[in-house]
Structures are given as structure tokens and as C-alpha cells.
N, C-alpha and C. Protein backbone atom coordinates (compact mmCIF):
# COMPACT_ATOMS: atom_id res chain seq x y z
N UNK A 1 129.83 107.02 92.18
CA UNK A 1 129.56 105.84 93.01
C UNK A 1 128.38 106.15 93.95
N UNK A 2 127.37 105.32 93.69
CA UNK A 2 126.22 105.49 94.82
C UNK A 2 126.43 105.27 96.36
N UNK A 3 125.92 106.22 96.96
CA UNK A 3 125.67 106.18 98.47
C UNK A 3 124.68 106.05 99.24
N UNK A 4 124.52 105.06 100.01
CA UNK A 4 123.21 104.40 101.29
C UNK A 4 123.45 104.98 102.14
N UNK A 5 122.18 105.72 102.10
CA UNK A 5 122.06 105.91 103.78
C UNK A 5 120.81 105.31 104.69
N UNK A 6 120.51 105.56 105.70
CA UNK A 6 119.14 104.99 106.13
C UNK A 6 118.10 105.53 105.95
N UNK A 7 118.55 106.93 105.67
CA UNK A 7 116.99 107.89 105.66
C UNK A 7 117.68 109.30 104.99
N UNK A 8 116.22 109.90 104.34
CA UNK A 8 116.69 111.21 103.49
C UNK A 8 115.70 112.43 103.93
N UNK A 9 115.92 113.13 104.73
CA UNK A 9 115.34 114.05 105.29
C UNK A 9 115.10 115.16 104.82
N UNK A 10 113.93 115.35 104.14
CA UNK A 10 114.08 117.05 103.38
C UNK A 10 113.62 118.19 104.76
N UNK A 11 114.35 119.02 104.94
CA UNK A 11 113.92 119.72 105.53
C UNK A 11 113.94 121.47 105.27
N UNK A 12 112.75 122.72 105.83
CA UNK A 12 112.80 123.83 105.59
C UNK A 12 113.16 124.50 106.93
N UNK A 13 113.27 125.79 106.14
CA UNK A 13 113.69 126.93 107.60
C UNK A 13 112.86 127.98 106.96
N UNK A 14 111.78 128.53 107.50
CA UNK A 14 111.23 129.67 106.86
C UNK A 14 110.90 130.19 108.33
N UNK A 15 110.77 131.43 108.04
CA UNK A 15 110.09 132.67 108.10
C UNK A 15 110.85 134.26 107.67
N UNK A 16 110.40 135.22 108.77
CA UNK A 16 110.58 136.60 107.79
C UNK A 16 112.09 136.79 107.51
N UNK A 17 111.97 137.78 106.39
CA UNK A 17 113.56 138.25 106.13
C UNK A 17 114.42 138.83 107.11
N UNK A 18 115.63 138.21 107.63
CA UNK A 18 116.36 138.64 108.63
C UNK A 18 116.21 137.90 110.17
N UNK A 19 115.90 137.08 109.92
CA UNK A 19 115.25 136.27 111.43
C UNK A 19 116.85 135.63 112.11
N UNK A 20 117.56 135.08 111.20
CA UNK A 20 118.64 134.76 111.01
C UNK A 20 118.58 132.66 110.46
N UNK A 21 117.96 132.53 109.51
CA UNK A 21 117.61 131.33 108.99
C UNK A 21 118.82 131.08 108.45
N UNK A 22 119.19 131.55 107.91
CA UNK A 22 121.23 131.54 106.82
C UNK A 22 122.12 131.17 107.78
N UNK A 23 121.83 131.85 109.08
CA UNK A 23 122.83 131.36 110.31
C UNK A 23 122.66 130.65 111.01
N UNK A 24 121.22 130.35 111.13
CA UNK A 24 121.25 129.05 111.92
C UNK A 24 121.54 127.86 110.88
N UNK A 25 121.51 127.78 109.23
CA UNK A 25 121.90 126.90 108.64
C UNK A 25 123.32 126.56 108.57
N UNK A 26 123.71 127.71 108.42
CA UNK A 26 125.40 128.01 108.63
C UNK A 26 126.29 127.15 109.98
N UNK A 27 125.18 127.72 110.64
CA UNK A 27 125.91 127.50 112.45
C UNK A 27 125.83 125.74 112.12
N UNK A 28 124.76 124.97 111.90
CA UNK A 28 124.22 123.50 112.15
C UNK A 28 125.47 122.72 111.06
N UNK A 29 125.57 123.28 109.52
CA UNK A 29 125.89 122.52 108.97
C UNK A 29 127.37 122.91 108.77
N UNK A 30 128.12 123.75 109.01
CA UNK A 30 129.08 124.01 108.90
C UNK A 30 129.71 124.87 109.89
N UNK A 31 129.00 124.87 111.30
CA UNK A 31 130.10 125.07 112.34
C UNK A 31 130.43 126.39 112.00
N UNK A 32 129.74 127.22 111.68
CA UNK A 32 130.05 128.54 111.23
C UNK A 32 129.19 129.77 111.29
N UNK A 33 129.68 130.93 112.18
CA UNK A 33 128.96 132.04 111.98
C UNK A 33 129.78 133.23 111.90
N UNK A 34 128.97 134.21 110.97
CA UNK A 34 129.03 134.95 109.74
C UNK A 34 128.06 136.46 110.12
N UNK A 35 128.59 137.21 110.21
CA UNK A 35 127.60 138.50 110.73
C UNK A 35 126.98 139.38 109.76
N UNK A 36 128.00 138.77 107.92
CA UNK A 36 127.81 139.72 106.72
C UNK A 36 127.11 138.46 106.08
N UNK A 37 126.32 137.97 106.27
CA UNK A 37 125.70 136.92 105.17
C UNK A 37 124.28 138.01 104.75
N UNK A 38 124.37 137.69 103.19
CA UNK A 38 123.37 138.35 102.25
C UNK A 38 122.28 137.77 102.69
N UNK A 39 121.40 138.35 102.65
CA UNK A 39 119.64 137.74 102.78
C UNK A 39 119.83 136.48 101.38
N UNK A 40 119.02 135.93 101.98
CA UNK A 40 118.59 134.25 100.61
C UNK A 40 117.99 135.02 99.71
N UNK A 41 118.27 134.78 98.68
CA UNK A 41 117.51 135.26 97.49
C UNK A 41 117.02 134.22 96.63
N UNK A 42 115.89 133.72 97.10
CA UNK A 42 115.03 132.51 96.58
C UNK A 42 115.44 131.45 97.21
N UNK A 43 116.14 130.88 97.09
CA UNK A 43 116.31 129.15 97.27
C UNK A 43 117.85 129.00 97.89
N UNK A 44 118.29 128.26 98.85
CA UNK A 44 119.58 127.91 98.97
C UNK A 44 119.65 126.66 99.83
N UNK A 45 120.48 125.66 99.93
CA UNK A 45 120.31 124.82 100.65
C UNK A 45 121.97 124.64 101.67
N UNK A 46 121.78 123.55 101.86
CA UNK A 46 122.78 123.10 103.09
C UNK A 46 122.74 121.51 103.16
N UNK A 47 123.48 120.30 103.16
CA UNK A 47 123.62 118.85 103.74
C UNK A 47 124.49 118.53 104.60
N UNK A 48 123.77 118.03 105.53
CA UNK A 48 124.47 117.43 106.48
C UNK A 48 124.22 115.61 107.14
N UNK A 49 125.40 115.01 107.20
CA UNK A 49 124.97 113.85 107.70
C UNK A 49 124.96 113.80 108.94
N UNK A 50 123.63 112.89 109.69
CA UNK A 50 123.99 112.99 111.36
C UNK A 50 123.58 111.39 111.49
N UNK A 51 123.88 111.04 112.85
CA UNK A 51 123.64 109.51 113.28
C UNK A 51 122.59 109.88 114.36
N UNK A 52 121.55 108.32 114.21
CA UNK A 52 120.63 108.50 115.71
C UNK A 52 120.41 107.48 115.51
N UNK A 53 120.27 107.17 116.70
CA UNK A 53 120.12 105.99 117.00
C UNK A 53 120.40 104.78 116.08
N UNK A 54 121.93 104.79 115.80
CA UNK A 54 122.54 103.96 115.09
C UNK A 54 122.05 104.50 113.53
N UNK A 55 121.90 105.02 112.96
CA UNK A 55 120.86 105.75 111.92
C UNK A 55 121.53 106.31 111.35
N UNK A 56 122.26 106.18 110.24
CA UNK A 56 122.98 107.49 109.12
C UNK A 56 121.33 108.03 108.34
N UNK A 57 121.61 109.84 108.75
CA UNK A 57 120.42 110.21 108.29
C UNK A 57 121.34 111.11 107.26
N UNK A 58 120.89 111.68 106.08
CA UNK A 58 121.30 112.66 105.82
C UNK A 58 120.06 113.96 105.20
N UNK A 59 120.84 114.75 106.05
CA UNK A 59 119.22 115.84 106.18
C UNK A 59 119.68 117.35 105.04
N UNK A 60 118.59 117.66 104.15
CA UNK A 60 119.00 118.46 103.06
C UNK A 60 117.84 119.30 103.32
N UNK A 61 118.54 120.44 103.75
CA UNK A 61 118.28 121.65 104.55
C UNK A 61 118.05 123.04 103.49
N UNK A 62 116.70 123.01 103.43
CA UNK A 62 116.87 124.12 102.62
C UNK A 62 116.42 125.41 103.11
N UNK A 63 116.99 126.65 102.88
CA UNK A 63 117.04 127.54 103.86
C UNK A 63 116.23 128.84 102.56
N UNK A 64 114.95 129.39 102.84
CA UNK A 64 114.21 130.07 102.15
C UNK A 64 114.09 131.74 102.48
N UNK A 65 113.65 132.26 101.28
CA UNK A 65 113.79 133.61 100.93
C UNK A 65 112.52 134.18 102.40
N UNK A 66 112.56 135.00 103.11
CA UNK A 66 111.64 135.62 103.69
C UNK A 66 111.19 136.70 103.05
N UNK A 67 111.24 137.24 102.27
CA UNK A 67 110.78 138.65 101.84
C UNK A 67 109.40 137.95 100.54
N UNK A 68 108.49 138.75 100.71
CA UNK A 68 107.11 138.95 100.27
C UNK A 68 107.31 137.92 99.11
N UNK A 69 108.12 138.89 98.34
CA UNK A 69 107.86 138.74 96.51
C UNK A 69 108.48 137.32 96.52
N UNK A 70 108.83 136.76 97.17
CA UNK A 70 110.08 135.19 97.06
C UNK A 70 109.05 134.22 97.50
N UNK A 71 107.77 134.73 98.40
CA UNK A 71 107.26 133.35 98.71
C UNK A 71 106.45 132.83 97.74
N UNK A 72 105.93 132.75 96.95
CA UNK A 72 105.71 132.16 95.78
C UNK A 72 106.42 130.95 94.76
N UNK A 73 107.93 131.49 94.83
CA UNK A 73 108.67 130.76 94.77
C UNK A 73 108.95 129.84 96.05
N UNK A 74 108.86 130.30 97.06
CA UNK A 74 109.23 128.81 98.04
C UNK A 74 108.18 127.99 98.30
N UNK A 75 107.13 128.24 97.93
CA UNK A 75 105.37 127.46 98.12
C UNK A 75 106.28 126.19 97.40
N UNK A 76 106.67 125.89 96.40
CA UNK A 76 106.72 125.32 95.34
C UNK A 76 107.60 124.11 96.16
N UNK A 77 109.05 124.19 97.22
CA UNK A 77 109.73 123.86 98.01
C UNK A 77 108.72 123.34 99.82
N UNK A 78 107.86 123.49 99.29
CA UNK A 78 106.81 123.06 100.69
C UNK A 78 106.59 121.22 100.36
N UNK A 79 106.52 121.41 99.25
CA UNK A 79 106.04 119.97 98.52
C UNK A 79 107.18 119.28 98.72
N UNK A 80 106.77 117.83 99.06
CA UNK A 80 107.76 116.63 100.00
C UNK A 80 108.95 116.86 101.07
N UNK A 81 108.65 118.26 101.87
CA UNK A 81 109.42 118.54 102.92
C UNK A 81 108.76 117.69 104.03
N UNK A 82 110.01 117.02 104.68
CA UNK A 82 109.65 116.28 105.81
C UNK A 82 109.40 116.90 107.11
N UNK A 83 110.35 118.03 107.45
CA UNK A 83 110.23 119.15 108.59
C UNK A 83 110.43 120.25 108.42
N UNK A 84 109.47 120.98 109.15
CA UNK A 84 110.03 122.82 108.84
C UNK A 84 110.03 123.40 110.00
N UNK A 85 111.02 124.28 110.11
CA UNK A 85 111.32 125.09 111.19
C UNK A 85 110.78 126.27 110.99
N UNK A 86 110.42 127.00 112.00
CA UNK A 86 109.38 128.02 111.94
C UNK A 86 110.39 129.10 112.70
N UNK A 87 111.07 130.17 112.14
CA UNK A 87 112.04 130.99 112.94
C UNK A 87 111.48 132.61 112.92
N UNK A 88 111.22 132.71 114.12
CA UNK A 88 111.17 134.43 114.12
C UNK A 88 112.29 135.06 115.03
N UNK A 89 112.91 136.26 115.61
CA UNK A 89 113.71 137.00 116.07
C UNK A 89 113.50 137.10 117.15
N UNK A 90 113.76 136.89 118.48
CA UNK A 90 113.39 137.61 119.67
C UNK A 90 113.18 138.82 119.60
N UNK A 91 114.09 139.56 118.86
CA UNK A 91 114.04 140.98 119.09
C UNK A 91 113.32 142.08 118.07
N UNK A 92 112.48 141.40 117.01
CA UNK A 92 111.41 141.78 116.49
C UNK A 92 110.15 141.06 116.62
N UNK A 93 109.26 142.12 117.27
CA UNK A 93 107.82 141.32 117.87
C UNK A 93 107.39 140.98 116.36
N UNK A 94 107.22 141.87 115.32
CA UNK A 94 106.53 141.58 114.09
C UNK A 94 106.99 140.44 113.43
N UNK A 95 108.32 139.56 113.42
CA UNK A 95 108.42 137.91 112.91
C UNK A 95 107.81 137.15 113.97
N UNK A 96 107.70 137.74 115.35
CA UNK A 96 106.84 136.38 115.97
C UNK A 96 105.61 136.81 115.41
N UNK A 97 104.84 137.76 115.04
CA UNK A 97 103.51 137.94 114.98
C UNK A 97 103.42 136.90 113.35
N UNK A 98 104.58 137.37 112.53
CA UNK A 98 103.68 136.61 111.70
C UNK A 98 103.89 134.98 111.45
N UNK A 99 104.35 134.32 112.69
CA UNK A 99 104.82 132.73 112.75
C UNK A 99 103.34 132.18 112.13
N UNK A 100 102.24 132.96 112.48
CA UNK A 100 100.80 132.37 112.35
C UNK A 100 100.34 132.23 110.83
N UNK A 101 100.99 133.56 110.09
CA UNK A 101 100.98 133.60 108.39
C UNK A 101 101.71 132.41 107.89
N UNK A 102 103.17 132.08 108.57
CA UNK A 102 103.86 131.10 108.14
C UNK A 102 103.14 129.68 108.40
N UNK A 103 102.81 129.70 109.21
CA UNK A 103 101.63 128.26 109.67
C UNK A 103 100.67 127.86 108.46
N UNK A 104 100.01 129.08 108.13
CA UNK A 104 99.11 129.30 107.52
C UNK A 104 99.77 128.67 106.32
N UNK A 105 100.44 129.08 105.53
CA UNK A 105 101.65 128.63 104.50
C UNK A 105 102.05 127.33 104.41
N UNK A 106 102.02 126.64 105.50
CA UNK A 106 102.49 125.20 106.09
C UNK A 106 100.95 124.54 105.28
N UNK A 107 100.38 124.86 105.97
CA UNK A 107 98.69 124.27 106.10
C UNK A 107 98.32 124.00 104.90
N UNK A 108 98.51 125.21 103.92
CA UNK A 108 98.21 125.53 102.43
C UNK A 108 98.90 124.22 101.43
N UNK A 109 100.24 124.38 101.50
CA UNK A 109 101.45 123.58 100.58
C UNK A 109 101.83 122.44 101.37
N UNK A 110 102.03 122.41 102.76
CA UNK A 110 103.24 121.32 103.13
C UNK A 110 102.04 119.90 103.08
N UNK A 111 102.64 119.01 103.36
CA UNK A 111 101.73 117.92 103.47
C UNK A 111 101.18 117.43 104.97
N UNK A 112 99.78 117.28 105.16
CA UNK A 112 99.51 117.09 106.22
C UNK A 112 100.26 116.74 107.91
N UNK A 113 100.87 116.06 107.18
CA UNK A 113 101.51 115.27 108.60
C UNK A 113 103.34 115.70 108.84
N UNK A 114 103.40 116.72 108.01
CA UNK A 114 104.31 117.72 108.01
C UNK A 114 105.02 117.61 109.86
N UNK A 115 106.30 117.41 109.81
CA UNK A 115 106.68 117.79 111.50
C UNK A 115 107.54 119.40 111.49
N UNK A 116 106.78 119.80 112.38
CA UNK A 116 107.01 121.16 112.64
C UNK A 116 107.62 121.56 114.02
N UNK A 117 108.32 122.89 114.15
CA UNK A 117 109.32 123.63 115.26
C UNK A 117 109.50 124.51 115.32
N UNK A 118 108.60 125.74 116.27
CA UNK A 118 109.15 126.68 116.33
C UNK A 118 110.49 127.39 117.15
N UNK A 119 111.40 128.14 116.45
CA UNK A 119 112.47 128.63 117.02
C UNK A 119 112.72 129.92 117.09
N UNK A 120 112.56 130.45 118.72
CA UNK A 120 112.84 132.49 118.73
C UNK A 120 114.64 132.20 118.78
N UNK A 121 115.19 132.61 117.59
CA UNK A 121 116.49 133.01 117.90
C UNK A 121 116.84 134.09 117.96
N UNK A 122 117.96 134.55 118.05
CA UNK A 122 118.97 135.38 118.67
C UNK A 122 119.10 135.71 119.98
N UNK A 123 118.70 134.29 120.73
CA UNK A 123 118.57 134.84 122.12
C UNK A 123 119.30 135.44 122.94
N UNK A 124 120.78 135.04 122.16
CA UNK A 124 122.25 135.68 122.85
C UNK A 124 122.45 136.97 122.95
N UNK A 125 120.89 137.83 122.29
CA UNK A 125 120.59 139.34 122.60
C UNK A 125 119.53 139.99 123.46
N UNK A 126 119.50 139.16 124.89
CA UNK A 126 118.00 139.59 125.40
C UNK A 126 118.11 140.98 125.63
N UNK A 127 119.29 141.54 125.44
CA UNK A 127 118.74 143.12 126.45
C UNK A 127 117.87 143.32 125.38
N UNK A 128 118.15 143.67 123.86
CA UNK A 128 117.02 143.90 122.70
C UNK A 128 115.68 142.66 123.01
N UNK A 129 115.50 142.04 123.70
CA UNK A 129 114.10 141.22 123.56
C UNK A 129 113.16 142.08 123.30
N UNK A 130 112.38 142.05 122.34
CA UNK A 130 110.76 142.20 122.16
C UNK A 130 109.78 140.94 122.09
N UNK A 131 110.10 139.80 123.00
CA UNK A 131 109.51 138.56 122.19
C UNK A 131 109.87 137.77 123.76
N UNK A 132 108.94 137.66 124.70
CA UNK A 132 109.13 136.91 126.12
C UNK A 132 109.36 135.36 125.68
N UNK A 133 110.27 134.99 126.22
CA UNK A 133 110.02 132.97 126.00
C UNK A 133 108.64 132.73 126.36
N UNK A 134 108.12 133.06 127.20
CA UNK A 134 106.64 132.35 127.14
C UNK A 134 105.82 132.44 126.15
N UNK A 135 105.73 133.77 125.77
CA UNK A 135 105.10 133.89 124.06
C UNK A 135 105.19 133.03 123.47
N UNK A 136 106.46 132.62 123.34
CA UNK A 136 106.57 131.57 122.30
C UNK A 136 106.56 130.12 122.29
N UNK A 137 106.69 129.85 123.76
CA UNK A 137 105.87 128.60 124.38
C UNK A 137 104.74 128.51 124.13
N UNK A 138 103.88 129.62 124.31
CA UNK A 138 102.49 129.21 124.41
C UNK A 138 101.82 129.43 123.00
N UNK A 139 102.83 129.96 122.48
CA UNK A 139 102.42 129.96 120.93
C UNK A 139 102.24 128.31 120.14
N UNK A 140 103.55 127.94 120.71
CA UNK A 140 103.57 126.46 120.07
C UNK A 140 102.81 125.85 120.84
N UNK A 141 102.42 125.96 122.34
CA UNK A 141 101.52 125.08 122.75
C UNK A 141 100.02 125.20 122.12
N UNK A 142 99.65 126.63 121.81
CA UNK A 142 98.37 126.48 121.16
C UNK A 142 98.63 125.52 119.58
N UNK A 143 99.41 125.58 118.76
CA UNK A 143 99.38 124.92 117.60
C UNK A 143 100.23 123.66 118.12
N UNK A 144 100.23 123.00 118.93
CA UNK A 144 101.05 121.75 119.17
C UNK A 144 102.56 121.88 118.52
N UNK A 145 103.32 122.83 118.55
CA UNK A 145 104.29 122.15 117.74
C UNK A 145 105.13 122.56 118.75
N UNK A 146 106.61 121.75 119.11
CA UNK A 146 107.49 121.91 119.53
C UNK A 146 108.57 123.18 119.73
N UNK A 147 109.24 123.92 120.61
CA UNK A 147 109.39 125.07 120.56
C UNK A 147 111.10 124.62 121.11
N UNK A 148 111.83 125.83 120.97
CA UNK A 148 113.34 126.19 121.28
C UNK A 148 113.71 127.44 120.92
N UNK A 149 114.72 128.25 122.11
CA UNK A 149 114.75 129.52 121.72
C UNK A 149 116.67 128.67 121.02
N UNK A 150 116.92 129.52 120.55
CA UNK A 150 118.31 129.44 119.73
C UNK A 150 119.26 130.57 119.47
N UNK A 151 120.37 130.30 119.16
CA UNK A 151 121.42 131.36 118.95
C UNK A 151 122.78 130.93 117.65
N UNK A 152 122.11 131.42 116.81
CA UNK A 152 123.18 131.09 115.99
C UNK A 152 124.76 131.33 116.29
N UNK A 153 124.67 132.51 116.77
CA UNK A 153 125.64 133.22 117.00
C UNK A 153 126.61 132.48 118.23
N UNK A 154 125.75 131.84 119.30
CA UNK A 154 126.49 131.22 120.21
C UNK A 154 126.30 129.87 120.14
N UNK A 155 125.79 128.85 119.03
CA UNK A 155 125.71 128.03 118.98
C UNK A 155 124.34 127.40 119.53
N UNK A 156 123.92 127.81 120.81
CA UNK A 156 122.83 127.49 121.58
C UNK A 156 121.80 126.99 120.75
N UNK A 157 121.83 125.53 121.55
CA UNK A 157 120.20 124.73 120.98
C UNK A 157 120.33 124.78 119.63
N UNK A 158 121.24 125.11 118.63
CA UNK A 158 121.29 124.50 117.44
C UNK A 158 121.72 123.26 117.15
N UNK A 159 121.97 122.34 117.53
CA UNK A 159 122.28 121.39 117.45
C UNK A 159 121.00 120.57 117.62
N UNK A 160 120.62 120.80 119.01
CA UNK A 160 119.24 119.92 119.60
C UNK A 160 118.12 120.55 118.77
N UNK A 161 117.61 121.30 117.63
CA UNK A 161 116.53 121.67 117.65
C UNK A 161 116.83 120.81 116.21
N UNK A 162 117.84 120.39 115.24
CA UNK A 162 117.97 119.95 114.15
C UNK A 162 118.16 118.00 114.94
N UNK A 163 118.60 118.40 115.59
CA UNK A 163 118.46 116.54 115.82
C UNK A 163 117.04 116.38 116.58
N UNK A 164 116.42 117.17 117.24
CA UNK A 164 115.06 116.85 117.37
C UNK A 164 114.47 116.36 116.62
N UNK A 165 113.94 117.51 115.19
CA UNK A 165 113.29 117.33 114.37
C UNK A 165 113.41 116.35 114.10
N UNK A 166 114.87 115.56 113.59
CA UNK A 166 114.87 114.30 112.74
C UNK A 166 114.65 113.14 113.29
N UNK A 167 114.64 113.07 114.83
CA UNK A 167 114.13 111.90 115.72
C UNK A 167 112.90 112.25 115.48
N UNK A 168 111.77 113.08 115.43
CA UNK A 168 110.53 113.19 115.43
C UNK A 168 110.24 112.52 113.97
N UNK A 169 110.47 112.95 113.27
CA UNK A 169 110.57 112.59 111.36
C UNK A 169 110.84 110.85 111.77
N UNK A 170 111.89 110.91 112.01
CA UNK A 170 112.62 109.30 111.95
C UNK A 170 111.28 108.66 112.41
N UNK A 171 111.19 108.73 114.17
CA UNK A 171 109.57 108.06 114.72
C UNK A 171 108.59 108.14 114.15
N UNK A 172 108.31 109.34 113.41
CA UNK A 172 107.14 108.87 112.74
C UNK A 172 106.76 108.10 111.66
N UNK A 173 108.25 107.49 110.81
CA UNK A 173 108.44 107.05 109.70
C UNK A 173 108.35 105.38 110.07
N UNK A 174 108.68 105.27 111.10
CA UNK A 174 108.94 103.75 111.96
C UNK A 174 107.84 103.50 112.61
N UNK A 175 107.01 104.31 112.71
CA UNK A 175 105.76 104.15 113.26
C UNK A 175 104.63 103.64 111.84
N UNK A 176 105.06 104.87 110.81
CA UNK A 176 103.83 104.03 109.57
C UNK A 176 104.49 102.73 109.31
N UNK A 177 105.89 102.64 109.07
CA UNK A 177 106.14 101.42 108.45
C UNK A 177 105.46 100.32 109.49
N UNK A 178 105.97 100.16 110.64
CA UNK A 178 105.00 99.58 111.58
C UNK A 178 103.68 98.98 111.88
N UNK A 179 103.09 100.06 111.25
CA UNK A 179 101.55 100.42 111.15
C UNK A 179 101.19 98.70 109.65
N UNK A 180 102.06 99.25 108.62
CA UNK A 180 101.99 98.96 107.72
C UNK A 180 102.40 97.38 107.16
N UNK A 181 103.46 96.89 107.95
CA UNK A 181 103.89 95.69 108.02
C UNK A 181 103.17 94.55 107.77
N UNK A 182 101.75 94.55 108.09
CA UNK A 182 100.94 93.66 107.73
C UNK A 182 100.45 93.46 106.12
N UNK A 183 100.78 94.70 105.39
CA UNK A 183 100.69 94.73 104.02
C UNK A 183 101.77 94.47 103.32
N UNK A 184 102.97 94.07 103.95
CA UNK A 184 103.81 94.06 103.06
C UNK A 184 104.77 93.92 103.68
N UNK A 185 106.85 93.32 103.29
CA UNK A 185 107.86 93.13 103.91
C UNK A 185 107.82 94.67 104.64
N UNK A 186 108.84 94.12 106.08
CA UNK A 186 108.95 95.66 106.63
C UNK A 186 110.67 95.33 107.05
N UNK A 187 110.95 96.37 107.13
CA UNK A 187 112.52 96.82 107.72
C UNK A 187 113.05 97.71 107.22
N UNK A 188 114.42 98.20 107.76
CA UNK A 188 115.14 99.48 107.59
C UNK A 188 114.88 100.16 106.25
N UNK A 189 114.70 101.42 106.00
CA UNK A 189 114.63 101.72 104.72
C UNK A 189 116.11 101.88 104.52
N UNK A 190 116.30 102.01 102.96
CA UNK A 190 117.89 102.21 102.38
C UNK A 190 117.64 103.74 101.34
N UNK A 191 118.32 104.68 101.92
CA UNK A 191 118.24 105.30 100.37
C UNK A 191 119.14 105.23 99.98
N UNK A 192 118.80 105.33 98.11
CA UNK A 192 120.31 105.38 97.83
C UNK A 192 120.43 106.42 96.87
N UNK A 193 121.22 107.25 96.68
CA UNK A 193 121.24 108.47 95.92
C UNK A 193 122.01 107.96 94.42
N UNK A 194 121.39 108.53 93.43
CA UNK A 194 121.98 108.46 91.77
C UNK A 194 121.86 110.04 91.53
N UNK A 195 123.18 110.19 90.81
CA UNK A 195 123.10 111.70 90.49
C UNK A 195 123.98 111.79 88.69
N UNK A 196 123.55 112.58 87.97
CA UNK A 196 124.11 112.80 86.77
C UNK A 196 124.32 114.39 86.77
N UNK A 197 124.86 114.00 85.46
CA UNK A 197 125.29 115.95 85.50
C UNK A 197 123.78 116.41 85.09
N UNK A 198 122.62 116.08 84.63
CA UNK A 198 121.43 116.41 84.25
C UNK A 198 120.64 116.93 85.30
N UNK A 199 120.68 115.79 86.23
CA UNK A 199 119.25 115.19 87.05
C UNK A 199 119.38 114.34 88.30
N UNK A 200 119.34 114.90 89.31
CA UNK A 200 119.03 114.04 90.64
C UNK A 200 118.09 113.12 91.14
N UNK A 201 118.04 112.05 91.65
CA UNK A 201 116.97 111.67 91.99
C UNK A 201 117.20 110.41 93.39
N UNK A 202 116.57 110.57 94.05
CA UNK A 202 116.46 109.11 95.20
C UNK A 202 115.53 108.05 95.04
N UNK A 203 116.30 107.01 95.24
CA UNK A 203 115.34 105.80 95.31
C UNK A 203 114.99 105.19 97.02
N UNK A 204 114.14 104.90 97.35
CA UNK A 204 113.84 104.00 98.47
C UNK A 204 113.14 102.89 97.90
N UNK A 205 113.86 102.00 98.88
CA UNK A 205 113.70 100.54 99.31
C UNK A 205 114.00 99.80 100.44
N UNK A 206 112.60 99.29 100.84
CA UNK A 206 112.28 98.48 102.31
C UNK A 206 113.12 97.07 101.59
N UNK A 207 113.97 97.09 102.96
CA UNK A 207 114.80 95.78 102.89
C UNK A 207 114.60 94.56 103.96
């Protein structure tokens, strides 16, 4: 039986191996943290439905390999992502250093108008900090993108950094349609999901 929702949110979590991307997916979509979770090995995802502003969104979270030899395979997962989260460790300076490689990565594959977030988690460990909050403020302030430190482990700002994104996504989607209205009917989009044992696929339609 098909299901409507208002909106279909693809979203990523990248950066280096061990940042804790598995747990902050874990923590958001299932209320759950886990201290023995295996590193991603290529591809894994996560769904969750959330409401905003009267809004059934449902956001399909895919949570990517950090280690060298895997990004090749996740380039491929850049294509029609609506938001990506940008996660390095507080307590390894070398994942904040390479948030800029991951950018770079963004720039390459994702699509221009891509909405982006960076997040230093594990903050619930500052005595280990190698990674000042301002760093990482001013990191995102030089590339404009939105920043939050996080804690899988204690829940912290996981919640608000995944409903951010999708109010940012959502506004900007209500903004082209907006934009666009003069070309054509405008109002709520509907998705509606068809699935077989083969082959997935979504349809949208302005109603």
C-alpha cells in the first residue's frame, strides 16, 4: 500500500573513519547508543519520519564509509542528496583538518545548492578535546555553512542539528517552488513511495 508524505529528504553523514557518524545515526533515528558499533563498510542507511511545521517529512539518512578505499564508492551516493552533514571528532585535530577534503568532495559530486552542516561531536569528552569550539565556528563561518557541536553518546544537539537541516532543505524547496509559480500550478508537494521486491522508486507531484 502506497504512502504520502509531504517531502522526501535524502540526506548524508560523511567524514573520517571513527568520527562517530553510525552513532549519531543511531542516536537520531533510533534513540540508541552503542559503544561496539563496526565502522560502515560502504553504504548503510537509516529512516526516519519527523513533522515541521505541520510537514510529514521523511528523511533517508545515509550514513557513509570514512576510510580512503570506500570513498569512491560513496562519490556515487553524493548524487541527489538533499543535505550533508560534515562530522569530525573533537578529540582528533586530523578529522577537523580534513572537513576541507570533505568540502572539497561536496563541491566535486553533490549538487550545487547542496545544504550543508558542520558537526564536532563527541563533545561529552572535552577533557580529550583537540578541536576548540571556535575552530569550528569559524571554520563554518569561513565556508558559510551552519555549525553544532554534538554528542551521540549524550544525546546533545542531535536532535536540533537533523531537524535543522530539514527546515533549511524544506525553505529552500518553498522558496523555488515560489520562485516558480508563475510557470506553472504551485502547492504542497506529495510524495508518494512505490516499492517492489525488484526496484524502488518516488514519484513527486505539485498538487
Amino acid at each position: 500500500m502506497a504512502k504520502t508524505y509531504d517531502y522526501l529528504f535524502k540526506l548524508l553523514l560523511i567524514g573520517d573513519s571513527g568520527v562517530g557518524k553510525t552513532c549519531l545515526l543511531f542516536r537520531f533515528s533510533e534513540d540508541a547508543f552503542n559503544t561496539t558499533f563496526i565502522s560502515t563498510i560502504g553504504i548503510d542507511f537509516k529512516i526516519r519520519t519527523i513533522e515541521l511545521d505541520g510537514k510529514k517529512i521523511k528523511l533517508q539518512i545515509w550514513d557513509t564509509a570514512g576510510q580512503e578505499r570506500f570513498r569512491t564508492i560513496t562519490t556515487a551516493y553524493y548524487r541527489g542528496a538533499m543535505g550533508i552533514m560534515l562530522v569530525y571528532d573533537i578529540t582528533n585535530e586530523k578529522s577537523f583538518e580534513n572537513i576541507k577534503n570533505w568540502i572539497r568532495n561536496i563541491e566535486e559530486h553533490a549538487s550545487a545548492d547542496v545544504e550543508r552542516m558542520i558537526l564536532g561531536n563527541k563533545c561529552d569528552m572535552n577533557e580529550k578535546r583537540q578541536v576548540s569550539r571556535e575552530k569550528g565556528e569559524k571554520l563554518a563561518i569561513d565556508y558559510g555553512i551552519k555549525f553544532l557541536e554534538t554528542s551521540a553518546k549524550s544525546s546533545l544537539n542531535v536532535e536540533e542539528a537533523f531537524f535543522t537541516l530539514a527546515r533549511d532543505i524544506m525553505t529552500k524547496l518553498n522558496k523555488k517552488m515560489n520562485d516558480n509559480s508563475s510557470a506553472g500550478p504551485s502547492g504542497p508537494v506529495k510524495i508518494t513511495e512505490n516499492r517492489s521486491k525488484k526496484s524502488s522508486f518516488f514519484r513527486c507531484t505539485l498538487l
